[in-house]
C-alpha atoms as a PDB file:
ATOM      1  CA  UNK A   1      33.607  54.708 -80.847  1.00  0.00           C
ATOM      2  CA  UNK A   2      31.173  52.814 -82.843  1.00  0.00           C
ATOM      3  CA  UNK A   3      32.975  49.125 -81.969  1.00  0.00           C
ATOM      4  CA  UNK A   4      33.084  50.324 -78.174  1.00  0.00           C
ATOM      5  CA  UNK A   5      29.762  51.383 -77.542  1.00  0.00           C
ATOM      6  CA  UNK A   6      28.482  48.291 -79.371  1.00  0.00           C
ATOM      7  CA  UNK A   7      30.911  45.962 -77.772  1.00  0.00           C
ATOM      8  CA  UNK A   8      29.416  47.670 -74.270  1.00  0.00           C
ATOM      9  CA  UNK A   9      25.853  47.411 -74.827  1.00  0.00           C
ATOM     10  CA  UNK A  10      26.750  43.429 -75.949  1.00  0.00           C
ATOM     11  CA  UNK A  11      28.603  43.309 -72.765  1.00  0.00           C
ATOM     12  CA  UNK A  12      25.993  44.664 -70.322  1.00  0.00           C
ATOM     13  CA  UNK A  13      22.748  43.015 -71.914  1.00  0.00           C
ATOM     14  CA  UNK A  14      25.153  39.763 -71.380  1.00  0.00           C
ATOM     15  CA  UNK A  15      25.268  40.763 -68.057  1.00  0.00           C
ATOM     16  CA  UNK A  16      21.701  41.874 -67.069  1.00  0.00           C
ATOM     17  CA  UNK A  17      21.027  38.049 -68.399  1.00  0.00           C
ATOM     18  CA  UNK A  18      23.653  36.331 -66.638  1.00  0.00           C
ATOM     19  CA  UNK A  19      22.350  38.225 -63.552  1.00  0.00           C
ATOM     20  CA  UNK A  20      18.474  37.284 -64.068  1.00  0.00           C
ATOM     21  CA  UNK A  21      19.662  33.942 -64.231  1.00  0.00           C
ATOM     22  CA  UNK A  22      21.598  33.536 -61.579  1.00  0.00           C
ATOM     23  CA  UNK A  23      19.247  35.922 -59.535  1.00  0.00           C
ATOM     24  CA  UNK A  24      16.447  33.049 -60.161  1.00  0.00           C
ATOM     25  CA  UNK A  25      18.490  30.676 -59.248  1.00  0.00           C
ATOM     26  CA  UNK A  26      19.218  31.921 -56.166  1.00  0.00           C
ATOM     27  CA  UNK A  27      15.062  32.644 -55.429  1.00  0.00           C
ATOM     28  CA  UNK A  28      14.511  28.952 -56.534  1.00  0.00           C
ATOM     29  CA  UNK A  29      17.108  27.805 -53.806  1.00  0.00           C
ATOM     30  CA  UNK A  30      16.083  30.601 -51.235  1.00  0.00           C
ATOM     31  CA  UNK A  31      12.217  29.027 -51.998  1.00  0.00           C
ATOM     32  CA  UNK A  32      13.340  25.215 -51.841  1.00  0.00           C
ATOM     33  CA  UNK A  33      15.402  25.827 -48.149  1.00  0.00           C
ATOM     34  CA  UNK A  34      12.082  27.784 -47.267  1.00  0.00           C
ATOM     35  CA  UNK A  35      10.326  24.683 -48.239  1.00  0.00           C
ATOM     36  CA  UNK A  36      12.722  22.267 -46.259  1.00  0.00           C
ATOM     37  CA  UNK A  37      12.350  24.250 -43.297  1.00  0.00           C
ATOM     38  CA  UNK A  38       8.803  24.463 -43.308  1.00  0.00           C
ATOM     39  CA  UNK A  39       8.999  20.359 -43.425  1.00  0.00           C
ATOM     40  CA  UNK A  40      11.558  20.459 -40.538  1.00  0.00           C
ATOM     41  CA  UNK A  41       9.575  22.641 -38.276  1.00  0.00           C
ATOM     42  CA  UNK A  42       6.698  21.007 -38.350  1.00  0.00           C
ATOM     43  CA  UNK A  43       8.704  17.593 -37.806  1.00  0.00           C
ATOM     44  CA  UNK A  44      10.330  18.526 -34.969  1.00  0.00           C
ATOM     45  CA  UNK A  45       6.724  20.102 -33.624  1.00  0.00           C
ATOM     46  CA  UNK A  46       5.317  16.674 -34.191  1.00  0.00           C
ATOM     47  CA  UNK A  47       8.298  14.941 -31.847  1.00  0.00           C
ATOM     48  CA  UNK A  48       8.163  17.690 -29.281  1.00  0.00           C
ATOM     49  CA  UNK A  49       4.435  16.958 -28.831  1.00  0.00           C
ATOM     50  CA  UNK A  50       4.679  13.238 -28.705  1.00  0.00           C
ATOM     51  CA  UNK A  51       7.742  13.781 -26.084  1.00  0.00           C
ATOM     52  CA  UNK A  52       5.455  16.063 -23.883  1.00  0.00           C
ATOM     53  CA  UNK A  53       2.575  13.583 -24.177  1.00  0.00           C
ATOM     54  CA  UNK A  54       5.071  10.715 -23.374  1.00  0.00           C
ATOM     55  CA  UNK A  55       5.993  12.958 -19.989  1.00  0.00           C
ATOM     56  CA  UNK A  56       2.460  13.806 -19.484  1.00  0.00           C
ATOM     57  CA  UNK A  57       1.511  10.440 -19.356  1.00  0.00           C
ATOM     58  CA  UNK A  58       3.985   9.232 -17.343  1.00  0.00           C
ATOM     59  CA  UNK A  59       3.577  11.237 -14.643  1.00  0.00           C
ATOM     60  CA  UNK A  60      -0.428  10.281 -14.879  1.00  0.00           C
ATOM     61  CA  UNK A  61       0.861   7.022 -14.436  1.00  0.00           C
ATOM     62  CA  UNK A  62       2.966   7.506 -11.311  1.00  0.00           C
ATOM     63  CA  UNK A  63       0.295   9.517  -9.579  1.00  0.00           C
ATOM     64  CA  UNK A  64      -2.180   6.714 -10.252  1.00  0.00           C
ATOM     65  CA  UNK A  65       0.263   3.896  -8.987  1.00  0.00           C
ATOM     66  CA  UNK A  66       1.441   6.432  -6.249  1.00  0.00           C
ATOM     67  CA  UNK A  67      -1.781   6.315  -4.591  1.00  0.00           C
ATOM     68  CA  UNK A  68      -2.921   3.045  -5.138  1.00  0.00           C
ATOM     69  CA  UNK A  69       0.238   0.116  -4.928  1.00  0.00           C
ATOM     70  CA  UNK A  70       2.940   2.633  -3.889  1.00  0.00           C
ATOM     71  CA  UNK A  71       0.981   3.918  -0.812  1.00  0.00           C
ATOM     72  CA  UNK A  72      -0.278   0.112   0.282  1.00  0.00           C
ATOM     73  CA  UNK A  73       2.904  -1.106  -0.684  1.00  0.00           C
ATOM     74  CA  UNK A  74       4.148   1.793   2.256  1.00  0.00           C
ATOM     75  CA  UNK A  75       1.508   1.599   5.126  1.00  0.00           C
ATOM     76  CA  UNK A  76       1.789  -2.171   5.075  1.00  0.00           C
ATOM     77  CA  UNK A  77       3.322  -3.313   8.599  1.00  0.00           C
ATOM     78  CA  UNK A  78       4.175  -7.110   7.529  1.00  0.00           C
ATOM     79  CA  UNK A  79       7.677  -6.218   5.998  1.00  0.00           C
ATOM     80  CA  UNK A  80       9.192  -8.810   7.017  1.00  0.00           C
ATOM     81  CA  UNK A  81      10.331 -12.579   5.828  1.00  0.00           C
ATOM     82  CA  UNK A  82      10.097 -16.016   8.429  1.00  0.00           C
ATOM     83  CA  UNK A  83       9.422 -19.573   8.207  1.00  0.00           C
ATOM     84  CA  UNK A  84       5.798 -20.520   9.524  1.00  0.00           C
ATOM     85  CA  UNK A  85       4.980 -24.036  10.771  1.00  0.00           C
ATOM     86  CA  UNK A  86       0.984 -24.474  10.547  1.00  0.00           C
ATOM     87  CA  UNK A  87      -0.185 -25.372  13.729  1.00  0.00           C
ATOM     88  CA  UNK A  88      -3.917 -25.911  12.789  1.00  0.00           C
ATOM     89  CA  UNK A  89      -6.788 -24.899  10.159  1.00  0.00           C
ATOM     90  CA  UNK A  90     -10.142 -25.412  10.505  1.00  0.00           C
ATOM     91  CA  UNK A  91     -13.047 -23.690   9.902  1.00  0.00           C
ATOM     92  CA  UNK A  92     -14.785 -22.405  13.131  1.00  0.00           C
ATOM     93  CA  UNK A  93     -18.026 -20.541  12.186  1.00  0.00           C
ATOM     94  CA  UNK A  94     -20.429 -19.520   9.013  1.00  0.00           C
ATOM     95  CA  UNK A  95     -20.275 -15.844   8.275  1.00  0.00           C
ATOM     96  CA  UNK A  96     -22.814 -13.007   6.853  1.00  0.00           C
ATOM     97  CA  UNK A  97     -22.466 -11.622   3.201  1.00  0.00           C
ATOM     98  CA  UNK A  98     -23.930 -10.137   0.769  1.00  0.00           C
ATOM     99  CA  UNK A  99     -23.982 -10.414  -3.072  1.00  0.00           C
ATOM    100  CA  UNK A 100     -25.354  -8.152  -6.132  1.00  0.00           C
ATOM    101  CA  UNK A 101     -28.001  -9.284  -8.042  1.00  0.00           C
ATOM    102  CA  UNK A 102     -29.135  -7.035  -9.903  1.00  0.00           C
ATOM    103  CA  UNK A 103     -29.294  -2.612 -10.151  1.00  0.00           C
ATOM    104  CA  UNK A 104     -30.200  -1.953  -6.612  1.00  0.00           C
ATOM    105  CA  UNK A 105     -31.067  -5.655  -5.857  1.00  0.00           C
ATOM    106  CA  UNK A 106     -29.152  -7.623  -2.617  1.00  0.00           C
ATOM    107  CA  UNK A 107     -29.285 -10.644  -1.398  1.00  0.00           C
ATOM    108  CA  UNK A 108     -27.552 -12.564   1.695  1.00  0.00           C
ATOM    109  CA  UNK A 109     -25.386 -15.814   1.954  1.00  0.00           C
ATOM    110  CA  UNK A 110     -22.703 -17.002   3.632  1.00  0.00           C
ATOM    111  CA  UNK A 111     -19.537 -18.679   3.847  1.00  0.00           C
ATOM    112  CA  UNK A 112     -17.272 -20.550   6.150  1.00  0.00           C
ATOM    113  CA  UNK A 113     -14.807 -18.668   8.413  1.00  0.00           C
ATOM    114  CA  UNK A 114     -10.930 -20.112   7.885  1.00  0.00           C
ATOM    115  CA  UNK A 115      -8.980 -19.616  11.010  1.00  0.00           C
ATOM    116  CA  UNK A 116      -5.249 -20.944  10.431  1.00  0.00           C
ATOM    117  CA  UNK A 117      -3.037 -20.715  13.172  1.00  0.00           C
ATOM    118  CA  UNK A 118       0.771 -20.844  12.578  1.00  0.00           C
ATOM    119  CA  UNK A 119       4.589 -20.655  14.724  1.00  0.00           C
ATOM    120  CA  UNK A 120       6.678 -17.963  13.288  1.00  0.00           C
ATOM    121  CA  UNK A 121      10.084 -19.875  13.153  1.00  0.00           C
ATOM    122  CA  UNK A 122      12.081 -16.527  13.937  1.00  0.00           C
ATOM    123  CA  UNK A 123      10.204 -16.363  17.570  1.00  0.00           C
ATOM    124  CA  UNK A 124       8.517 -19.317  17.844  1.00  0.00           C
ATOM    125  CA  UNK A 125       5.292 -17.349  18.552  1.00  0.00           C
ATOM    126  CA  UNK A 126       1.895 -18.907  17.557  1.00  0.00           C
ATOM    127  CA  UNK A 127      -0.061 -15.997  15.387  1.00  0.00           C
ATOM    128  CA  UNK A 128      -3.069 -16.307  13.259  1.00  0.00           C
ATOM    129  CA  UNK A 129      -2.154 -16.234   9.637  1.00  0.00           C
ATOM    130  CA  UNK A 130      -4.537 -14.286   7.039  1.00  0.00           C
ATOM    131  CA  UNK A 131      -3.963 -14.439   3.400  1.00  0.00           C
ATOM    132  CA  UNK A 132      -3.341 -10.754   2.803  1.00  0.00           C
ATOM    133  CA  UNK A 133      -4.214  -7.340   3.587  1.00  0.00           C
ATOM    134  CA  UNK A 134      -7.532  -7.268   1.972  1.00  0.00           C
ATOM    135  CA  UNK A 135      -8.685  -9.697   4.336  1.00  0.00           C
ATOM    136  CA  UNK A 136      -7.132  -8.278   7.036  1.00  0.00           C
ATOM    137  CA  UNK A 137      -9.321  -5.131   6.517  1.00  0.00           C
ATOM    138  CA  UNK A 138     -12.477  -7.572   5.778  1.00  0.00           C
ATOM    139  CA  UNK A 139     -12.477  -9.604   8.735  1.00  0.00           C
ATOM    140  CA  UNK A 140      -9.358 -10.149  10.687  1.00  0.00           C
ATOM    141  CA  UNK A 141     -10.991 -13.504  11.883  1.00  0.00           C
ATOM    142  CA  UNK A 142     -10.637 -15.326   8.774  1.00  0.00           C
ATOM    143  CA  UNK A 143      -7.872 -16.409   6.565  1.00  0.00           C
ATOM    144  CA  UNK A 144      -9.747 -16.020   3.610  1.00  0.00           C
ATOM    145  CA  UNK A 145     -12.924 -14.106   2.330  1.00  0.00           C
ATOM    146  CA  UNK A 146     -14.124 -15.617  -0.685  1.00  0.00           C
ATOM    147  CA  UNK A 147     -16.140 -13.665  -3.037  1.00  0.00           C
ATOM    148  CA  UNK A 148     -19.736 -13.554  -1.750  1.00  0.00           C
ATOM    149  CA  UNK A 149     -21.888 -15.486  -4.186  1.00  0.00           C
ATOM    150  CA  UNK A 150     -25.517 -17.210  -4.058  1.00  0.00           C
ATOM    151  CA  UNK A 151     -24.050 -21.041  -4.202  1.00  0.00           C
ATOM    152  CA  UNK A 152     -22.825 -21.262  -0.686  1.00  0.00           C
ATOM    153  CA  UNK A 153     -21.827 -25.135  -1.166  1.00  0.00           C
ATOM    154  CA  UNK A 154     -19.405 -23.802  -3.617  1.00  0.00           C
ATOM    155  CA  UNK A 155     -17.733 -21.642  -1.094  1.00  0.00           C
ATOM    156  CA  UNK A 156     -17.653 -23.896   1.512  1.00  0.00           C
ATOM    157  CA  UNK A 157     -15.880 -26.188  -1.248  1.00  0.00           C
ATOM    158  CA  UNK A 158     -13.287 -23.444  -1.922  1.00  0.00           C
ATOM    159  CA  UNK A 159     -12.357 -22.191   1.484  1.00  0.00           C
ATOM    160  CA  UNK A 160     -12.330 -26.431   2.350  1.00  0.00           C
ATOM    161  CA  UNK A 161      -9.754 -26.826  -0.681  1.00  0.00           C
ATOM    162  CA  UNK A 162      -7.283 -23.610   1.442  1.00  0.00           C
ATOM    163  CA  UNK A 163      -7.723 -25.592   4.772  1.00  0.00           C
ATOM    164  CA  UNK A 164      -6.593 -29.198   3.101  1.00  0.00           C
ATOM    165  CA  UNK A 165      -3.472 -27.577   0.735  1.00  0.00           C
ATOM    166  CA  UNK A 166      -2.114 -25.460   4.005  1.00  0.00           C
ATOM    167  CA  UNK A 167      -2.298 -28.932   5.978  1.00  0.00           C
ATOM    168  CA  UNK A 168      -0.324 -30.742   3.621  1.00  0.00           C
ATOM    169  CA  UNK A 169       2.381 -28.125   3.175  1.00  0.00           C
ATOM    170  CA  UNK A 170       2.844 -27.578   6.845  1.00  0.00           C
ATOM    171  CA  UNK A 171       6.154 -25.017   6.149  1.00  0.00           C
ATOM    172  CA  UNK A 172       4.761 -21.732   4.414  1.00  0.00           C
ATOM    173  CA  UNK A 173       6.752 -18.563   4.434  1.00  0.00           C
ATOM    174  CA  UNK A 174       4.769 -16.000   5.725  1.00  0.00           C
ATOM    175  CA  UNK A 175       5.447 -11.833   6.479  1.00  0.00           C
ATOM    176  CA  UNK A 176       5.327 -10.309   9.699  1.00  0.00           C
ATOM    177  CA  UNK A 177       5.420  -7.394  11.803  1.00  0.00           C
ATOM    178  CA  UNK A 178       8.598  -6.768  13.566  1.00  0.00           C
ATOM    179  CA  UNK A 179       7.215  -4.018  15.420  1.00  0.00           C
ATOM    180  CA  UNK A 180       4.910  -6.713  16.572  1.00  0.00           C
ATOM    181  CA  UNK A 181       1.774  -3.825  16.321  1.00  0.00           C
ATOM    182  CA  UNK A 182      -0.224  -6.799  14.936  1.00  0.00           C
ATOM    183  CA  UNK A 183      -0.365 -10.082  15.933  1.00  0.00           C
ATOM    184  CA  UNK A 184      -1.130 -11.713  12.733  1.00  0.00           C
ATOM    185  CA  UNK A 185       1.265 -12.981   9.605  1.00  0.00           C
ATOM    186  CA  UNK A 186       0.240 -12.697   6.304  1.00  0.00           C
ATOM    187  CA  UNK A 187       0.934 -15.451   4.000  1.00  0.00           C
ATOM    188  CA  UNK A 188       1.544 -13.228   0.832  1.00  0.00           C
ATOM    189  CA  UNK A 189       1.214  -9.469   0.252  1.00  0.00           C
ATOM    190  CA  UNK A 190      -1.000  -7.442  -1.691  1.00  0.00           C
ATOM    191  CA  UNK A 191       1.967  -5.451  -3.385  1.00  0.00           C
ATOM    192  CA  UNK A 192       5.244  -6.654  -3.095  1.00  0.00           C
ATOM    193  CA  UNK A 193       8.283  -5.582  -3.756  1.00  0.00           C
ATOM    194  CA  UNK A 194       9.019  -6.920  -7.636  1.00  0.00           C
ATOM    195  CA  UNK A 195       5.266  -6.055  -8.256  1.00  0.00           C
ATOM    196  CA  UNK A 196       6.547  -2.460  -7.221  1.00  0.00           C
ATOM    197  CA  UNK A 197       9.143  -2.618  -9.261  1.00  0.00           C
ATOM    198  CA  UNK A 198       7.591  -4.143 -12.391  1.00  0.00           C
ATOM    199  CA  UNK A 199       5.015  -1.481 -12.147  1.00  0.00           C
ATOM    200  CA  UNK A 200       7.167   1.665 -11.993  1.00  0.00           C
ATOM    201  CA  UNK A 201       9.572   0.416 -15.124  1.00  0.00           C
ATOM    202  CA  UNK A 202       7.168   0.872 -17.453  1.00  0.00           C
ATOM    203  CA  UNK A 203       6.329   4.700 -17.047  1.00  0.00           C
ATOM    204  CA  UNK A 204       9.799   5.097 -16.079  1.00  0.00           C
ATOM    205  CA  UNK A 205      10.546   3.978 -19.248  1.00  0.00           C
ATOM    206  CA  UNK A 206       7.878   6.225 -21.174  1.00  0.00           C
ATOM    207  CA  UNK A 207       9.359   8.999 -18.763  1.00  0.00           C
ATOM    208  CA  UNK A 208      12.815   8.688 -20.227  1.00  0.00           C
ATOM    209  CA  UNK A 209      11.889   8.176 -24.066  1.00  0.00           C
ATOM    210  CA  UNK A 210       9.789  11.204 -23.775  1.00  0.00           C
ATOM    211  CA  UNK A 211      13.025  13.418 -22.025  1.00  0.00           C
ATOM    212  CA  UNK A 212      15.356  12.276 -24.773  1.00  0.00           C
ATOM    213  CA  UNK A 213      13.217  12.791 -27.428  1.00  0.00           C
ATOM    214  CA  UNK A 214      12.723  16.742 -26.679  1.00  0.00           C
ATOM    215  CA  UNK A 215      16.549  16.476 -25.807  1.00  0.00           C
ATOM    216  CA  UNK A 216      17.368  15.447 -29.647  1.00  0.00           C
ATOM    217  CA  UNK A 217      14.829  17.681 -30.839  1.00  0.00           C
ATOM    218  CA  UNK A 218      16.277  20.805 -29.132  1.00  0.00           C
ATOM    219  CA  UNK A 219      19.711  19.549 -29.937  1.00  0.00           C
ATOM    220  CA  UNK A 220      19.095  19.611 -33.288  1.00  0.00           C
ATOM    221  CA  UNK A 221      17.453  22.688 -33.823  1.00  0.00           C
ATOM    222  CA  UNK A 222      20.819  23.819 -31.749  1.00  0.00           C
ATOM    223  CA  UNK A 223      22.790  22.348 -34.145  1.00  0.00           C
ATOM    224  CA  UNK A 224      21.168  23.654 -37.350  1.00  0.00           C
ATOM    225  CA  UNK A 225      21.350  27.388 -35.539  1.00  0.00           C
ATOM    226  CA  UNK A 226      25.035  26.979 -35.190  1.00  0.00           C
ATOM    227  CA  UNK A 227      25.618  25.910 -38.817  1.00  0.00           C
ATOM    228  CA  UNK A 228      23.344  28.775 -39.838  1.00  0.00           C
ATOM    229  CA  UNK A 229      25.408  30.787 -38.112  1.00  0.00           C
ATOM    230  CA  UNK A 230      28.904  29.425 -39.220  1.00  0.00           C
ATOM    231  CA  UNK A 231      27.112  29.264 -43.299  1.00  0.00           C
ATOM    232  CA  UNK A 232      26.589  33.035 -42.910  1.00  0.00           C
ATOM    233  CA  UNK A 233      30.396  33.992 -41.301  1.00  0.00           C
ATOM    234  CA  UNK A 234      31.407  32.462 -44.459  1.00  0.00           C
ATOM    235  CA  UNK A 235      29.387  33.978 -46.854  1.00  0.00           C
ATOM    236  CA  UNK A 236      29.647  37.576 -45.440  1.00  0.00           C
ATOM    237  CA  UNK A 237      34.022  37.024 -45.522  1.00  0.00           C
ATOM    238  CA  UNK A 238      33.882  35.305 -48.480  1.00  0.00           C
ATOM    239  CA  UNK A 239      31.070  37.868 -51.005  1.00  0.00           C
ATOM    240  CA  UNK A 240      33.254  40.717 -50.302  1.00  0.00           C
ATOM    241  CA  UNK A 241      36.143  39.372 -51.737  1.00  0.00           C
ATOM    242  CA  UNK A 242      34.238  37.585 -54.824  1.00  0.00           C
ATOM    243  CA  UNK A 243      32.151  41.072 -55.686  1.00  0.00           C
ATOM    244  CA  UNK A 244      36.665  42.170 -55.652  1.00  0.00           C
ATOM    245  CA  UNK A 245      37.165  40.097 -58.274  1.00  0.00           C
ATOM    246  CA  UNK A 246      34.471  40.199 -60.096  1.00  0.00           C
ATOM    247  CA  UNK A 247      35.096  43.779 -60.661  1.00  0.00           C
ATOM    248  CA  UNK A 248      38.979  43.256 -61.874  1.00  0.00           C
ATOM    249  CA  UNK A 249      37.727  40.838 -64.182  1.00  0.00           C
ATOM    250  CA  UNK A 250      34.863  43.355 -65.357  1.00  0.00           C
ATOM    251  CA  UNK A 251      37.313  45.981 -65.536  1.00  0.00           C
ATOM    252  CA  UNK A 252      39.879  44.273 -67.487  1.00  0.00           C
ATOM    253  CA  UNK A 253      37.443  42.961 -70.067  1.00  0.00           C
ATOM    254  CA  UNK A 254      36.306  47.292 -70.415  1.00  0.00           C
ATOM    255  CA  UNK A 255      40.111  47.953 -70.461  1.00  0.00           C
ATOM    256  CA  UNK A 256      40.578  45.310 -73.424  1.00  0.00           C
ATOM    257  CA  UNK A 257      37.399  46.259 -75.073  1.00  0.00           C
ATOM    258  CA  UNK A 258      39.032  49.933 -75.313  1.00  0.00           C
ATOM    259  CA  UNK A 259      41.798  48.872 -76.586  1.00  0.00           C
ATOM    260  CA  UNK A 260      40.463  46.871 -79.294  1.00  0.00           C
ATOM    261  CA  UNK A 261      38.623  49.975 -80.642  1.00  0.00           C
ATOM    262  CA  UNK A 262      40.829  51.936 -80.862  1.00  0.00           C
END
């Protein structure tokens, strides 16, 4: 009796240690996943937020080139592409501007009115050509409004230059309206098409990272559910059958430990 009770209280103060230690084990791993997650969570917080700010500014970004290239880029009526021969430039008249010079401060000059006139090659209609639709809204009497400034001789010089380069390269392609709701061609447009195009890639672009971002983000945290989930099928089939076990092997060192004393 003696041997057995002493072989039993070796036996369970061996196993009140071997169960501290493996019980701190297991709060030192349960503390270091904590730990990792923690980390995670606030990583995948960080790339959420930079994929909603990559959205957000995106969409600031088609809004402001919605209203501003997109929308000119629409309501113009010149959509279409033609040969123009120039017929004749000169200029016909001085005209009125003003110019800034200074906080509240304006002063008057002037500069010399361009009138080109050219044959669309598609209908061999004579139309006056403008340079684009800025200066159609300016003054649809001139090809080109120069900035207004106080040297008027320099003016004159520039808008002189336009007349003598459009006289030497007498084919120019030009834009029309086939509607024919204006009688003027343009010789370039504000916006056109590749500028259009070139402008939208770039939030596009944002747009996209910004969506696949979030889209790895959430698939991830997806992921790391399902092998959460799959890690804890396996540990509640798998514990039952271990604890089993474990308590043959406990009982058959109590069995032998009987044995031995008697």
């Amino acid at each position: 009796m003696f041997l057995w009770a002493g072989s039993k209280g070796a036996q369970g103060s061996g196993s009140e240690r071997s169960r501290t230690f493996y019980q701190k084990i297991r709060e030192y791993d349960i503390l270091e996943k904590r730990r990792t997650v923690t980390a995670l969570k606030a990583g995948e917080d960080r790339a959420i937020l930079l994929g909603l700010s990559m959205i957000l500014f995106s969409a600031m970004t088609y809004f402001v080139l919605g209203i501003t290239m997109v929308r000119s880029y629409s309501d113009s009526v010149w959509t279409e592409e033609s040969n123009c021969t120039v017929v004749n430039s000169s200029v016909v008249a001085d005209i009125n501007c003003s110019y800034s010079c200074g906080s509240e401060c304006r002063k008057s000059s002037r500069y010399p009115c361009l009138q080109v006139y050219v044959s669309l090659d598609s209908t061999g209609k004579v139309h006056r050509m403008l340079y684009n639709e800025e200066a159609h809204e300016a003054n649809s009497e001139c090809f080109y409004i120069p900035k207004c400034r106080k040297d008027q001789t320099l003016m004159h010089t520039i808008v002189m230059n336009i007349s003598e380069r459009l006289k030497t390269h007498q084919q120019v392609l030009c834009y029309f309206d086939p509607s024919e709701q204006q009688d003027s061609v343009l010789l370039t447009r504000l916006y056109g098409r590749g500028a259009i195009i070139s402008s939208l890639l770039w939030p596009t672009c944002t747009l996209v990272g910004g969506t696949l971002i979030i889209a790895m983000v959430k698939l991830t945290q997806y992921l790391s559910f399902m092998c959460e989930q799959i890690s804890r099928i396996k540990r509640t089939g798998l514990y039952p059958l271990t604890g089993a076990s474990h308590s043959r092997e406990c009982k058959r060192n109590f069995n032998g430990n009987i044995q031995d004393g008697v």
